[in-house]
Protein backbone atom coordinates (compact mmCIF):
# COMPACT_ATOMS: atom_id res chain seq x y z
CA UNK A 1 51.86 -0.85 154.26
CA UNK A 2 52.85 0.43 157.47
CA UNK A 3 50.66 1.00 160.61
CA UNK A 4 50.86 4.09 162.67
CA UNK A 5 51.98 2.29 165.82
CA UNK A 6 54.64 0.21 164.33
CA UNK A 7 58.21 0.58 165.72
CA UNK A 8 60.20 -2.59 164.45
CA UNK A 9 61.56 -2.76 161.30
CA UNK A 10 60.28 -4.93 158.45
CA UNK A 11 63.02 -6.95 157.63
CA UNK A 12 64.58 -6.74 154.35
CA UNK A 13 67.60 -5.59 152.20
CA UNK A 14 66.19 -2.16 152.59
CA UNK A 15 65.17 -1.48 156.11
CA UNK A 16 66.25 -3.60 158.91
CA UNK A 17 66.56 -3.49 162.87
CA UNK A 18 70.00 -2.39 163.88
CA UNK A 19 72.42 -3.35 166.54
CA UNK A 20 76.19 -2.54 168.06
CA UNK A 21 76.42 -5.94 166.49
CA UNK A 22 75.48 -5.29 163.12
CA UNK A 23 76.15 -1.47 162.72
CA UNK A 24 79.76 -1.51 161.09
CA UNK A 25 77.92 -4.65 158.49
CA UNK A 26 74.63 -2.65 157.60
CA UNK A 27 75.76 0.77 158.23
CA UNK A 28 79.76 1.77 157.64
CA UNK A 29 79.79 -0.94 155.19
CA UNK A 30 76.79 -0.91 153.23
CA UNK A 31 76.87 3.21 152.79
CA UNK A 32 79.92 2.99 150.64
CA UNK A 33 77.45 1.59 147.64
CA UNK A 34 74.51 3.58 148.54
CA UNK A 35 73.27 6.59 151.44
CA UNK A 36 72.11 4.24 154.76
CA UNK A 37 69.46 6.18 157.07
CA UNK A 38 69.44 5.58 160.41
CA UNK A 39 66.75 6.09 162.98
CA UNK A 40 67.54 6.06 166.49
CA UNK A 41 64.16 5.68 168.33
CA UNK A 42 62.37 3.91 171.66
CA UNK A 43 59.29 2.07 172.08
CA UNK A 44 58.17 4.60 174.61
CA UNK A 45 58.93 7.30 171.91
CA UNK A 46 55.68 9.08 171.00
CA UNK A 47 57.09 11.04 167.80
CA UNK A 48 59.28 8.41 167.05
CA UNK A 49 56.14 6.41 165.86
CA UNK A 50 55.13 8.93 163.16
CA UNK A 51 58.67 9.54 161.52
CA UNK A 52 59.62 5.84 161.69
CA UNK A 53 56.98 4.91 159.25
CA UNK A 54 57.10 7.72 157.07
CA UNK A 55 60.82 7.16 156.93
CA UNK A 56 60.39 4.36 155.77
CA UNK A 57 57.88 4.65 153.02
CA UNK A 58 60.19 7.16 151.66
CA UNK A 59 63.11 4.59 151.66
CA UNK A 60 60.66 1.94 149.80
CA UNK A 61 59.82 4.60 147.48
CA UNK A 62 63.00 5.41 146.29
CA UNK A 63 63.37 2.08 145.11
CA UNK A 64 66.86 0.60 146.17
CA UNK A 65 68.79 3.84 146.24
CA UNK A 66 68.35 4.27 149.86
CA UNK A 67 68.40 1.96 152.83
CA UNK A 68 66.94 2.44 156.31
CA UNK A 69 68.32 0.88 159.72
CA UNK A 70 66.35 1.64 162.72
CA UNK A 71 68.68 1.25 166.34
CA UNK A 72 66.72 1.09 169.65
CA UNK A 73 68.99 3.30 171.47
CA UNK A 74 67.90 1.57 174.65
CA UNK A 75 69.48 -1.66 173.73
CA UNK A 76 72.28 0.32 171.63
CA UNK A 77 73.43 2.70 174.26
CA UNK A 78 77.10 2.62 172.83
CA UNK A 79 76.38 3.57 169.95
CA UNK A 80 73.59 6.46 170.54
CA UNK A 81 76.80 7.93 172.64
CA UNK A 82 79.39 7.80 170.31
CA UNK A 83 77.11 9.38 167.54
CA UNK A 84 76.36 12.08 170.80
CA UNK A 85 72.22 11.34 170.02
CA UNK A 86 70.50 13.17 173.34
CA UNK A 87 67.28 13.35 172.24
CA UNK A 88 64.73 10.98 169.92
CA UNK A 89 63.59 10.53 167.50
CA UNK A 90 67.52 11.51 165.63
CA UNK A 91 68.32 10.67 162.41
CA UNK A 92 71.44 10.31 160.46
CA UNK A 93 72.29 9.81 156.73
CA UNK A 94 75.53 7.48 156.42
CA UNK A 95 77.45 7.83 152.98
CA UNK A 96 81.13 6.12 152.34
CA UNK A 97 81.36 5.11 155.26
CA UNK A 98 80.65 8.80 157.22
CA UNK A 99 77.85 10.76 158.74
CA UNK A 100 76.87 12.88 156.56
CA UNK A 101 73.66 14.60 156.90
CA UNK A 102 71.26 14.08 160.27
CA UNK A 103 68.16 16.06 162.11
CA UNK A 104 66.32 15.61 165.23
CA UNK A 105 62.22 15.53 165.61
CA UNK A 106 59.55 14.86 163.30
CA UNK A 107 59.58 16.41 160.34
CA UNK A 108 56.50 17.26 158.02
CA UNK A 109 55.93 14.40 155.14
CA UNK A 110 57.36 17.04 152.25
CA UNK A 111 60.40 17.44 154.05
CA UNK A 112 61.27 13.84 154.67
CA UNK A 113 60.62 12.83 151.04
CA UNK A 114 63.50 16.05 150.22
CA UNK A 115 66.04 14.53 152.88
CA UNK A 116 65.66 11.25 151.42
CA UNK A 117 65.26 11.88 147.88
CA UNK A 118 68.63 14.01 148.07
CA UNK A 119 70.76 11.03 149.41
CA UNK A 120 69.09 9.09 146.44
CA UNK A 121 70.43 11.57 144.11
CA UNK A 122 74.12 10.82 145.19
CA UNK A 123 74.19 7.36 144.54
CA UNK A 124 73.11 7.88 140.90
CA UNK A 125 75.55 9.30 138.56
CA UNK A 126 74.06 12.61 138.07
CA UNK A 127 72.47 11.71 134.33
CA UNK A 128 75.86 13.71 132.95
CA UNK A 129 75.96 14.34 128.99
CA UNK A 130 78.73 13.83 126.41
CA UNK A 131 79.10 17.22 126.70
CA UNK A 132 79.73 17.21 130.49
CA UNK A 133 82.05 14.33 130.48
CA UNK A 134 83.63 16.26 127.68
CA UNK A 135 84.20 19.48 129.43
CA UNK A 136 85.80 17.76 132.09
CA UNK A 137 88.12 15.98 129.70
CA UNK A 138 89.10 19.52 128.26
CA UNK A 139 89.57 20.97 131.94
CA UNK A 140 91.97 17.87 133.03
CA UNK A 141 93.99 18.22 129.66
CA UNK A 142 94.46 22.31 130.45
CA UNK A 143 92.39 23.55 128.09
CA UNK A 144 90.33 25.53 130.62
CA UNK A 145 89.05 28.15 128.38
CA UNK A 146 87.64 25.10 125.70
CA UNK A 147 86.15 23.76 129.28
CA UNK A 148 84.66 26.93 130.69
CA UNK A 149 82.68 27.51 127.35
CA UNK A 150 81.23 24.26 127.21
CA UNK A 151 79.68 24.29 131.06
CA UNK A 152 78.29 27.47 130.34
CA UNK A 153 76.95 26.01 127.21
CA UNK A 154 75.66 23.38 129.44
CA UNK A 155 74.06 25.81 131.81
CA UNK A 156 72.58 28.00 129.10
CA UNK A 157 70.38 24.63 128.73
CA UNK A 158 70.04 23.67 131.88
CA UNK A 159 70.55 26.17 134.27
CA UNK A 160 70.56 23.87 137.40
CA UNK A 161 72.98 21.76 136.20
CA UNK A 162 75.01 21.81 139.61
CA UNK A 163 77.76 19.64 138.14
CA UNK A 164 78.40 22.24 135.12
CA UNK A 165 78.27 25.39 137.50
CA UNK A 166 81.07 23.32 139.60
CA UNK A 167 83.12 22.96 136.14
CA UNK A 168 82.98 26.91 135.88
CA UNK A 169 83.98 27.36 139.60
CA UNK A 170 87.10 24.78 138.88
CA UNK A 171 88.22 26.89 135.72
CA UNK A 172 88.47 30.02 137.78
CA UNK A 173 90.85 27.93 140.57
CA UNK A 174 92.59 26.19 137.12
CA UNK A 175 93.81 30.30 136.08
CA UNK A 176 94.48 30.96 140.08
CA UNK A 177 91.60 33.42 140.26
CA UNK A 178 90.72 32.29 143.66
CA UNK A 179 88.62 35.03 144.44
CA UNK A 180 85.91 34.87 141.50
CA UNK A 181 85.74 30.97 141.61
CA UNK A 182 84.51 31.98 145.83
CA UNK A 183 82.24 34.76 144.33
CA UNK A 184 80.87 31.94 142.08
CA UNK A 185 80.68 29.48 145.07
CA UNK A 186 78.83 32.11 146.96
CA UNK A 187 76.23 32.71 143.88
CA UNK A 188 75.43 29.59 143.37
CA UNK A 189 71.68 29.00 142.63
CA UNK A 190 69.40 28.11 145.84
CA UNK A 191 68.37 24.46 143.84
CA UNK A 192 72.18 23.76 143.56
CA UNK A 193 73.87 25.44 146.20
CA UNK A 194 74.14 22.50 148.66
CA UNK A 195 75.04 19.91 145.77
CA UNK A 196 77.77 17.76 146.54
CA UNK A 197 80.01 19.17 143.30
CA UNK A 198 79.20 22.28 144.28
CA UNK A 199 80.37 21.68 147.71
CA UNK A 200 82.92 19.63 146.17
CA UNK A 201 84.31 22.86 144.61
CA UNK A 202 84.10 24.81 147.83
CA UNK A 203 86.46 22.59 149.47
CA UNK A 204 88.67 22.83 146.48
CA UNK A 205 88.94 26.70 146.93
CA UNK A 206 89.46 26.39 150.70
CA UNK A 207 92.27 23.74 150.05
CA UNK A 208 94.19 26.31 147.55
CA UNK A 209 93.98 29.11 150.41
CA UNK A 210 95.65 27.08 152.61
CA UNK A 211 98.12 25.95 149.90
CA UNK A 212 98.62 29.95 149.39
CA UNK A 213 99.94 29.86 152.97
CA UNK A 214 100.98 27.11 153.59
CA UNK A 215 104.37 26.97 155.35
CA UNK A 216 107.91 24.93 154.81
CA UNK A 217 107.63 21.11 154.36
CA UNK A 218 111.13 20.65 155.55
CA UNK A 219 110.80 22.64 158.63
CA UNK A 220 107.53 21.41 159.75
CA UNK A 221 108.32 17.75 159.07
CA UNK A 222 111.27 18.40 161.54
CA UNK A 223 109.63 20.07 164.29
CA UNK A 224 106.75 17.00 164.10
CA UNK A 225 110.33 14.33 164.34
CA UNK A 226 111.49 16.25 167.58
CA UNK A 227 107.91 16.82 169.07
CA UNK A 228 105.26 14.12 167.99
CA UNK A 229 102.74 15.73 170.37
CA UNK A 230 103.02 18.82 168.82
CA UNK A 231 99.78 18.73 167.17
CA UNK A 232 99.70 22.09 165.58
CA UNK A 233 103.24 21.06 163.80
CA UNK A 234 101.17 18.18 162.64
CA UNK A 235 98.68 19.94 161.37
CA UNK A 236 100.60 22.80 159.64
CA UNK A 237 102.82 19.80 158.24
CA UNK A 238 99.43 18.27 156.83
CA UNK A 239 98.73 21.11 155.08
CA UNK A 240 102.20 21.61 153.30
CA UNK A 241 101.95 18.22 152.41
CA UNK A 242 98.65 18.63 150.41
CA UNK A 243 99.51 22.04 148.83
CA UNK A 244 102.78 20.09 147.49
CA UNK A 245 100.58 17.32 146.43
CA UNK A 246 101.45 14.53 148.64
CA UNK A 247 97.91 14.29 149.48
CA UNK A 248 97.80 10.87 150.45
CA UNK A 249 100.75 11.71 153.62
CA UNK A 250 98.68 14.89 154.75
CA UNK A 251 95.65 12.77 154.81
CA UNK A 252 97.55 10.32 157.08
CA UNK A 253 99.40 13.15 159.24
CA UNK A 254 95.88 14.41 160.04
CA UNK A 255 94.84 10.53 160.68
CA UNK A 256 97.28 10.23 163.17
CA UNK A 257 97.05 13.83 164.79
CA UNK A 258 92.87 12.49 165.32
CA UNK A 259 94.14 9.34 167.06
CA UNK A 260 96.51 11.18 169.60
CA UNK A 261 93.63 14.09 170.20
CA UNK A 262 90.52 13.74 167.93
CA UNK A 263 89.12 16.90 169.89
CA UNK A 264 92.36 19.54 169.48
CA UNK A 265 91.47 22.73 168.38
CA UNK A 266 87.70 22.09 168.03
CA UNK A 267 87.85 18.32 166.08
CA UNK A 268 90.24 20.35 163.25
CA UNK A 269 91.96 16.91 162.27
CA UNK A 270 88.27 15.70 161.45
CA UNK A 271 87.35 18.93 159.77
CA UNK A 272 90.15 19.05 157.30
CA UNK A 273 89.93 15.30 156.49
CA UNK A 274 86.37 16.52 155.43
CA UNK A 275 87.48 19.01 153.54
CA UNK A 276 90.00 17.02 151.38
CA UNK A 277 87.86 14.14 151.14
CA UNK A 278 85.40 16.41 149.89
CA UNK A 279 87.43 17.75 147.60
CA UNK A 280 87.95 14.56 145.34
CA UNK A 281 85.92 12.20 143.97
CA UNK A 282 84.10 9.98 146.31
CA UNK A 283 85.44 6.95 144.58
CA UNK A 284 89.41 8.12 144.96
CA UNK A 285 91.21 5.28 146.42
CA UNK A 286 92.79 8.32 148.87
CA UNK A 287 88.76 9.09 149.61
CA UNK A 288 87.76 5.20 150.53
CA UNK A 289 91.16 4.23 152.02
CA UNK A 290 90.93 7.33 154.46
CA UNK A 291 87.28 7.39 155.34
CA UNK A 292 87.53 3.62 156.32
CA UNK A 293 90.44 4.34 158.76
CA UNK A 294 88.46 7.19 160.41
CA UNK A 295 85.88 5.24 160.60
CA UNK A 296 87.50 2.29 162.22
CA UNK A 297 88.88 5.41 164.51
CA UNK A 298 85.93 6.68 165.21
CA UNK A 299 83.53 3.48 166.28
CA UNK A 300 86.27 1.11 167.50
C-alpha cells in the first residue's frame, strides 16, 4: 500500500531510489532485460506526490515486467541535465539501454496504467503462433507471396495482430513496392499503429529510401579520409554503407560522427542510429553492441 504523501521509494527489485551513482546499474543496465521507469521528482513537488504512487502501483501490478527508479533531481542534478528534465514531475521509459518513451505532469490513473502496461508488452514475446513464426520463416527463405498469405490469414483472425500487419508491410519492401508497404504503414489500425513491429517496419521503409539514393561508397569513404570533420561526408558515407549492407560500419560511422558533434544538423547521427536500430530486432548483436556505445556516449 502506498500513502498519498509518500515520496521515497520502497526498496525492492522493482522500484528503488535512484542516484548518479547507481543510474548506469539500475537504469542503462537493467532496461536491456526489461522497460525501467524513471521518475524524476522533489520533496517540495506537489504533483509529484500523486503520480509517484500511482506509478508505482502500476509497476507492482504488472508483476515483474516493469521496474520503477525514482531520482531526486535535487541531489541528481547531473543527471536531470543531461536527460534536459526542466520541469517535475518528468518521466521516462528506459528500454535496451535508451530513452524511449517519457511525459511531463500528472497524468489521470487510466492513462498511467496504458503507459505502463505498453512497456510491459515489449518485454513479453508478443504470444506469436506457429503460424506467425512460420510466415516469417517463409518471408526470410523468399517465398514472400507463401508469407503474405499467411499474415493475412493471421489478420483475418485477429485483426490487431500488429506483428502480422508488419509481415504484410515487409512483403511489399521484399517485391520493392516501396510505396504500398508506406500506404500500409500509414493505414495501420489506431490499436497497432504505434507497435514497435509496426514501427519496426517504418524504419525499414525509410532505410530503403535512403538506400534508393544513396550515393558512391568509394567516393564518400574518400572524401571522409581527406576531411574527418566533414560530417555530412560522414553521414552520406553511413548511409551507403547500410544500403550496401555493411550495416555494422554505418552504424559505427554515425557513432563516431555523434562523438565529434552529437548536435550537427539537428542530433541526425542520433536520429538515424534510431532508425536502424529500430529497424532490426532488439536482440541483434549490431542493436545491443551499438546502443551500449551511445549510451556510454551519451551519460559519460
Amino acid at each position: 500500500m502506498f500513502g498519498l504523501g509518500e515520496t521515497q521509494a520502497p526498496k525492492g527489485d522493482l522500484i528503488k531510489d535512484g542516484s548518479e551513482a547507481t543510474f548506469m546499474e539500475d537504469v542503462i543496465e537493467a532496461s536491456r532485460e526489461v522497460p525501467v521507469i524513471v521518475d524524476f521528482w522533489a520533496p517540495w513537488c506537489g504533483p509529484c506526490k500523486t503520480l509517484g504512487p500511482a506509478l508505482e502501483a502500476a509497476v507492482t501490478a504488472a508483476k515483474g515486467k516493469v521496474k520503477m527508479v525514482k531520482v531526486d533531481v535535487d541531489q541528481n542534478q547531473r543527471i536531470a541535465a543531461q536527460l534536459r528534465v526542466q520541469s517535475i514531475p518528468t518521466v521516462y521509459a528506459f528500454w535496451q539501454g535508451q530513452p524511449l518513451d517519457a511525459f511531463q505532469g500528472a497524468l489521470p490513473q487510466s492513462e498511467i496504467k496504458a503507459f505502463v502496461d505498453k512497456l510491459a508488452a515489449m518485454a513479453g514475446d508478443g504470444g506469436l503462433g506457429e503460424a506467425l513464426e512460420a510466415a516469417e520463416q517463409m518471408l526470410a527463405e523468399g517465398a514472400v507471396t507463401d508469407a503474405a498469405e499467411t499474415f493475412a490469414a493471421i489478420l483475418g483472425e485477429e485483426p490487431d495482430n500488429a506483428a502480422a500487419y508488419a509481415g504484410l508491410i515487409r512483403c511489399q519492401l521484399a517485391v520493392g513496392d516501396l510505396d504500398q508497404a508506406q500506404a500500409m504503414a500509414d493505414a495501420a489500425p489506431g490499436k497497432i499503429a504505434g507497435a514497435k513491429e509496426i514501427e519496426a517496419a517504418r524504419a525499414q521503409i525509410a532505410l530503403a529510401r535512403q538506400a534508393a539514393n544513396a550515393g558512391p561508397e568509394a567516393d564518400l569513404r574518400a572524401a571522409v579520409d581527406a576531411d574527418p570533420d566533414n560530417h555530412q561526408a560522414r553521414f552520406d558515407l553511413a548511409q551507403a554503407l547500410h544500403a550496401s549492407g555493411k550495416v555494422e560500419e554505418a552504424v559505427d560511422q554515425l557513432l563516431d560522427l555523434f562523438r565529434r558533434d552529437r548536435e550537427w544538423n539537428d542530433g541526425a547521427a542520433r536520429a538515424q542510429l534510431f532508425t536502424i536500430f529500430d529497424a532490426l530486432k532488439p536482440q541483434d548483436p549490431i542493436v545491443l553492441k551499438g546502443r551500449r556505445k551511445l549510451s556510454s556516449m551519451i551519460f559519460a
